[in-house]
N, C-alpha and C. Protein backbone atom coordinates (compact mmCIF):
# COMPACT_ATOMS: atom_id res chain seq x y z
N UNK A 1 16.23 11.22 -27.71
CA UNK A 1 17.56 10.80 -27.38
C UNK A 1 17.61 10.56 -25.87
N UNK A 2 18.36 9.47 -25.59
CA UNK A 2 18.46 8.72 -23.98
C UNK A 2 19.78 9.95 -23.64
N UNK A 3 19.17 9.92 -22.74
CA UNK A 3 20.81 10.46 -21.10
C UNK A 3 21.20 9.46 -20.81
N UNK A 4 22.45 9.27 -20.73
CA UNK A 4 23.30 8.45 -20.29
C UNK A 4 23.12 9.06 -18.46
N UNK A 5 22.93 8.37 -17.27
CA UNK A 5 22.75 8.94 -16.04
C UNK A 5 23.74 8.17 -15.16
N UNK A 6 24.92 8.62 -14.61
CA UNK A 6 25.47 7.80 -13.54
C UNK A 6 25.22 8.24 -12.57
N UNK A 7 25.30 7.31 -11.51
CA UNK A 7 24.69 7.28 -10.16
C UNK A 7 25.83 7.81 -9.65
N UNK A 8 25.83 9.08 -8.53
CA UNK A 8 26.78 9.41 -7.74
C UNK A 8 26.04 9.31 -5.84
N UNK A 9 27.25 9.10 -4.85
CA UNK A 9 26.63 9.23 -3.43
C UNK A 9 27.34 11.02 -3.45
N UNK A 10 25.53 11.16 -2.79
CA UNK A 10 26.03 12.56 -2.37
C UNK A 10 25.52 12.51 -1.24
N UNK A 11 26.38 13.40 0.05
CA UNK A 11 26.00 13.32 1.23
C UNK A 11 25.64 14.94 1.55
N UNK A 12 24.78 15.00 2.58
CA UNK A 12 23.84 16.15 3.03
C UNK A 12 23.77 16.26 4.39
N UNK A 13 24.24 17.09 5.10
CA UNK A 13 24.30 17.44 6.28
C UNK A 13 22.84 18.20 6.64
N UNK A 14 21.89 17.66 6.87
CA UNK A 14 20.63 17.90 7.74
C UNK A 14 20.67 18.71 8.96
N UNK A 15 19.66 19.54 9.25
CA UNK A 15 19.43 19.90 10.68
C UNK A 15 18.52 19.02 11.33
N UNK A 16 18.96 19.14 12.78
CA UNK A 16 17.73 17.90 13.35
C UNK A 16 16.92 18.41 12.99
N UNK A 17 16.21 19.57 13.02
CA UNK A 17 14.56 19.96 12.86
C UNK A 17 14.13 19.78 12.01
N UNK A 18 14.92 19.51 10.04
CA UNK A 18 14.26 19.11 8.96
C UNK A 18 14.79 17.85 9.23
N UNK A 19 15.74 17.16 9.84
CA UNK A 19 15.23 15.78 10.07
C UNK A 19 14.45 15.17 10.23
N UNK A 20 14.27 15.78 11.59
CA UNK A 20 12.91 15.00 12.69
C UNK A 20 11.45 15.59 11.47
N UNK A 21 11.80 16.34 10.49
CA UNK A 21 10.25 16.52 9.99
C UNK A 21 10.29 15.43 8.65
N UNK A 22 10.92 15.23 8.47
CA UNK A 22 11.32 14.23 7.40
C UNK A 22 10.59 13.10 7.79
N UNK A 23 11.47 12.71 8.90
CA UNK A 23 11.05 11.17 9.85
C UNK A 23 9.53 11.62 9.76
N UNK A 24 8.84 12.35 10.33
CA UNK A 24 7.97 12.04 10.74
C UNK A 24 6.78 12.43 9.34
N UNK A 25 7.39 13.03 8.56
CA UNK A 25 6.71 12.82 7.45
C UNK A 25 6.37 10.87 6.71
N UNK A 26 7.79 10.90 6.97
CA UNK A 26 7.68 9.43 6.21
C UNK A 26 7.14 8.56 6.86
N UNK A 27 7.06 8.93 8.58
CA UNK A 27 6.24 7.96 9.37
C UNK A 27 4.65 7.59 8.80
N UNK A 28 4.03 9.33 8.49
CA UNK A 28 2.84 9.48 8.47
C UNK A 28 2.34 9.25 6.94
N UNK A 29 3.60 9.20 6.22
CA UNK A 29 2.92 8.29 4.81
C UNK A 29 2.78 6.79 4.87
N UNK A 30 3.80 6.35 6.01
CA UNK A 30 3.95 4.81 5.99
C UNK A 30 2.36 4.51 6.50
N UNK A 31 2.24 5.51 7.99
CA UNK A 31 0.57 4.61 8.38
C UNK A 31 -0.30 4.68 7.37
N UNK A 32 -0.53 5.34 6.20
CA UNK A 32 -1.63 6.43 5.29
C UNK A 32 -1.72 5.07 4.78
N UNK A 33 -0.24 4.24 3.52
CA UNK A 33 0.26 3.65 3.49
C UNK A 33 -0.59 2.44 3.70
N UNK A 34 -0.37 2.32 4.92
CA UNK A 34 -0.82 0.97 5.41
C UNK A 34 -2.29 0.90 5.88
N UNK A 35 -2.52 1.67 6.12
CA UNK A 35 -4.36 2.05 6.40
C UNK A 35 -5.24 1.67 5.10
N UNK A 36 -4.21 1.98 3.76
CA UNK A 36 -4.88 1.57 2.61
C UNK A 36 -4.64 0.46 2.50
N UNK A 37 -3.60 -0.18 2.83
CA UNK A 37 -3.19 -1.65 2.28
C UNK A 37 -4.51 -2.66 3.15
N UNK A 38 -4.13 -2.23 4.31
CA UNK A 38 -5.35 -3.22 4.79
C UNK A 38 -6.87 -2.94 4.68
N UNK A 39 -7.16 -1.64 4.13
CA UNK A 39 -8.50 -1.50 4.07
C UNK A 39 -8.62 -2.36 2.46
N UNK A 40 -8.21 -1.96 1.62
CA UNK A 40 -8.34 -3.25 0.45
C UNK A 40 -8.11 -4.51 1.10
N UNK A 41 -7.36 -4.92 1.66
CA UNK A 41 -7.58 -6.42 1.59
C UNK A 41 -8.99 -7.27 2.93
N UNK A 42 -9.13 -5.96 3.29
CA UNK A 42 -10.26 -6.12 4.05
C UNK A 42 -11.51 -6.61 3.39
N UNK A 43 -11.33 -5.47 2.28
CA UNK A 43 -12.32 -5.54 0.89
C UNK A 43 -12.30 -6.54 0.65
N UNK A 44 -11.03 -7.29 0.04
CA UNK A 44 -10.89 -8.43 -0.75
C UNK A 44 -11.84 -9.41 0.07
N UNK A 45 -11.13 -9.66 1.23
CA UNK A 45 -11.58 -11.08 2.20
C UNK A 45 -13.28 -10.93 2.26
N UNK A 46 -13.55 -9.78 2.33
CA UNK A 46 -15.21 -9.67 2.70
C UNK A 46 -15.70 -10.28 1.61
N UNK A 47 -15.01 -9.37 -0.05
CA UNK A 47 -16.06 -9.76 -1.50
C UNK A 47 -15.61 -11.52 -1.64
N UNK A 48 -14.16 -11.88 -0.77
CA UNK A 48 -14.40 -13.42 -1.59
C UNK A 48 -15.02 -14.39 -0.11
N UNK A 49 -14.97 -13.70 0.53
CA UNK A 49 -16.10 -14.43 1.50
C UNK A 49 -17.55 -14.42 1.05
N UNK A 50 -17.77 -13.44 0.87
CA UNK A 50 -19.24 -12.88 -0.02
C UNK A 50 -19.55 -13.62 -0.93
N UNK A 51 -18.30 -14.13 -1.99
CA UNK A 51 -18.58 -14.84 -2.88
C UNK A 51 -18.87 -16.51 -2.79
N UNK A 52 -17.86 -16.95 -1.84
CA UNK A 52 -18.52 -17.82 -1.35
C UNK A 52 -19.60 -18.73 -0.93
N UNK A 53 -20.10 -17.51 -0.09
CA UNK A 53 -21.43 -17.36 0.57
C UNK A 53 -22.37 -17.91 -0.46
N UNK A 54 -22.24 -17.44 -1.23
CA UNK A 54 -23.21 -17.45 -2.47
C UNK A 54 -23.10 -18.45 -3.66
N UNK A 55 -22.20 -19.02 -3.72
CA UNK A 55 -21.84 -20.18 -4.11
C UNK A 55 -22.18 -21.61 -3.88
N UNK A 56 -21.74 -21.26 -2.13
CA UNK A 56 -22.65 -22.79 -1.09
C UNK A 56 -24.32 -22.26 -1.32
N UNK A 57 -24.66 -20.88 -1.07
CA UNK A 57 -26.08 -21.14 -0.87
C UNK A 57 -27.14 -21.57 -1.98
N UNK A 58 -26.43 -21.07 -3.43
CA UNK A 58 -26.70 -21.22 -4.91
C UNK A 58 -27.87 -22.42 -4.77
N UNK A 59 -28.96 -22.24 -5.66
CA UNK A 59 -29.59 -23.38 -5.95
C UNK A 59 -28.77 -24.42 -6.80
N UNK A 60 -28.89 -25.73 -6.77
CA UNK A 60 -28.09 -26.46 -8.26
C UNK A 60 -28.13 -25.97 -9.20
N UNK A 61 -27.15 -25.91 -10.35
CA UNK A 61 -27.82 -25.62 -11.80
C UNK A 61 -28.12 -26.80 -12.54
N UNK A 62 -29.01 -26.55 -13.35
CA UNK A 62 -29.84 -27.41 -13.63
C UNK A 62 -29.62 -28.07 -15.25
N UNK A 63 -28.49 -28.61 -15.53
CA UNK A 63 -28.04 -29.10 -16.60
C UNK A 63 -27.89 -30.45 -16.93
């Protein structure tokens, strides 16, 4: 059986100090984040450069 779920705004009065750890949590997932994003596409560009490579250097096929 489904829950019916309505959305309510609830507001939260923070201290700066679990603020500022918040922020800087979410800072340090964003770089983690992004350290992965570009190390895959680093990947990518290398394997379809790679593939390339190997494509131009290919002997003809012979059909």
């Amino acid at each position: 059986m489904e829950a019916e779920l309505k959305q309510h705004d609830v507001k939260v009065r923070l201290s700066e100090d679990v603020r500022a750890r918040l922020l800087d949590s979410a800072r340090a997932n964003s770089r983690s984040l992004n350290g992965e994003i570009n190390f895959h596409l680093k990947m990518a560009m290398h394997e379809d450069s790679f593939d390339r490579n190997q494509h131009d250097s290919a002997p003809p096929s012979k059909t």
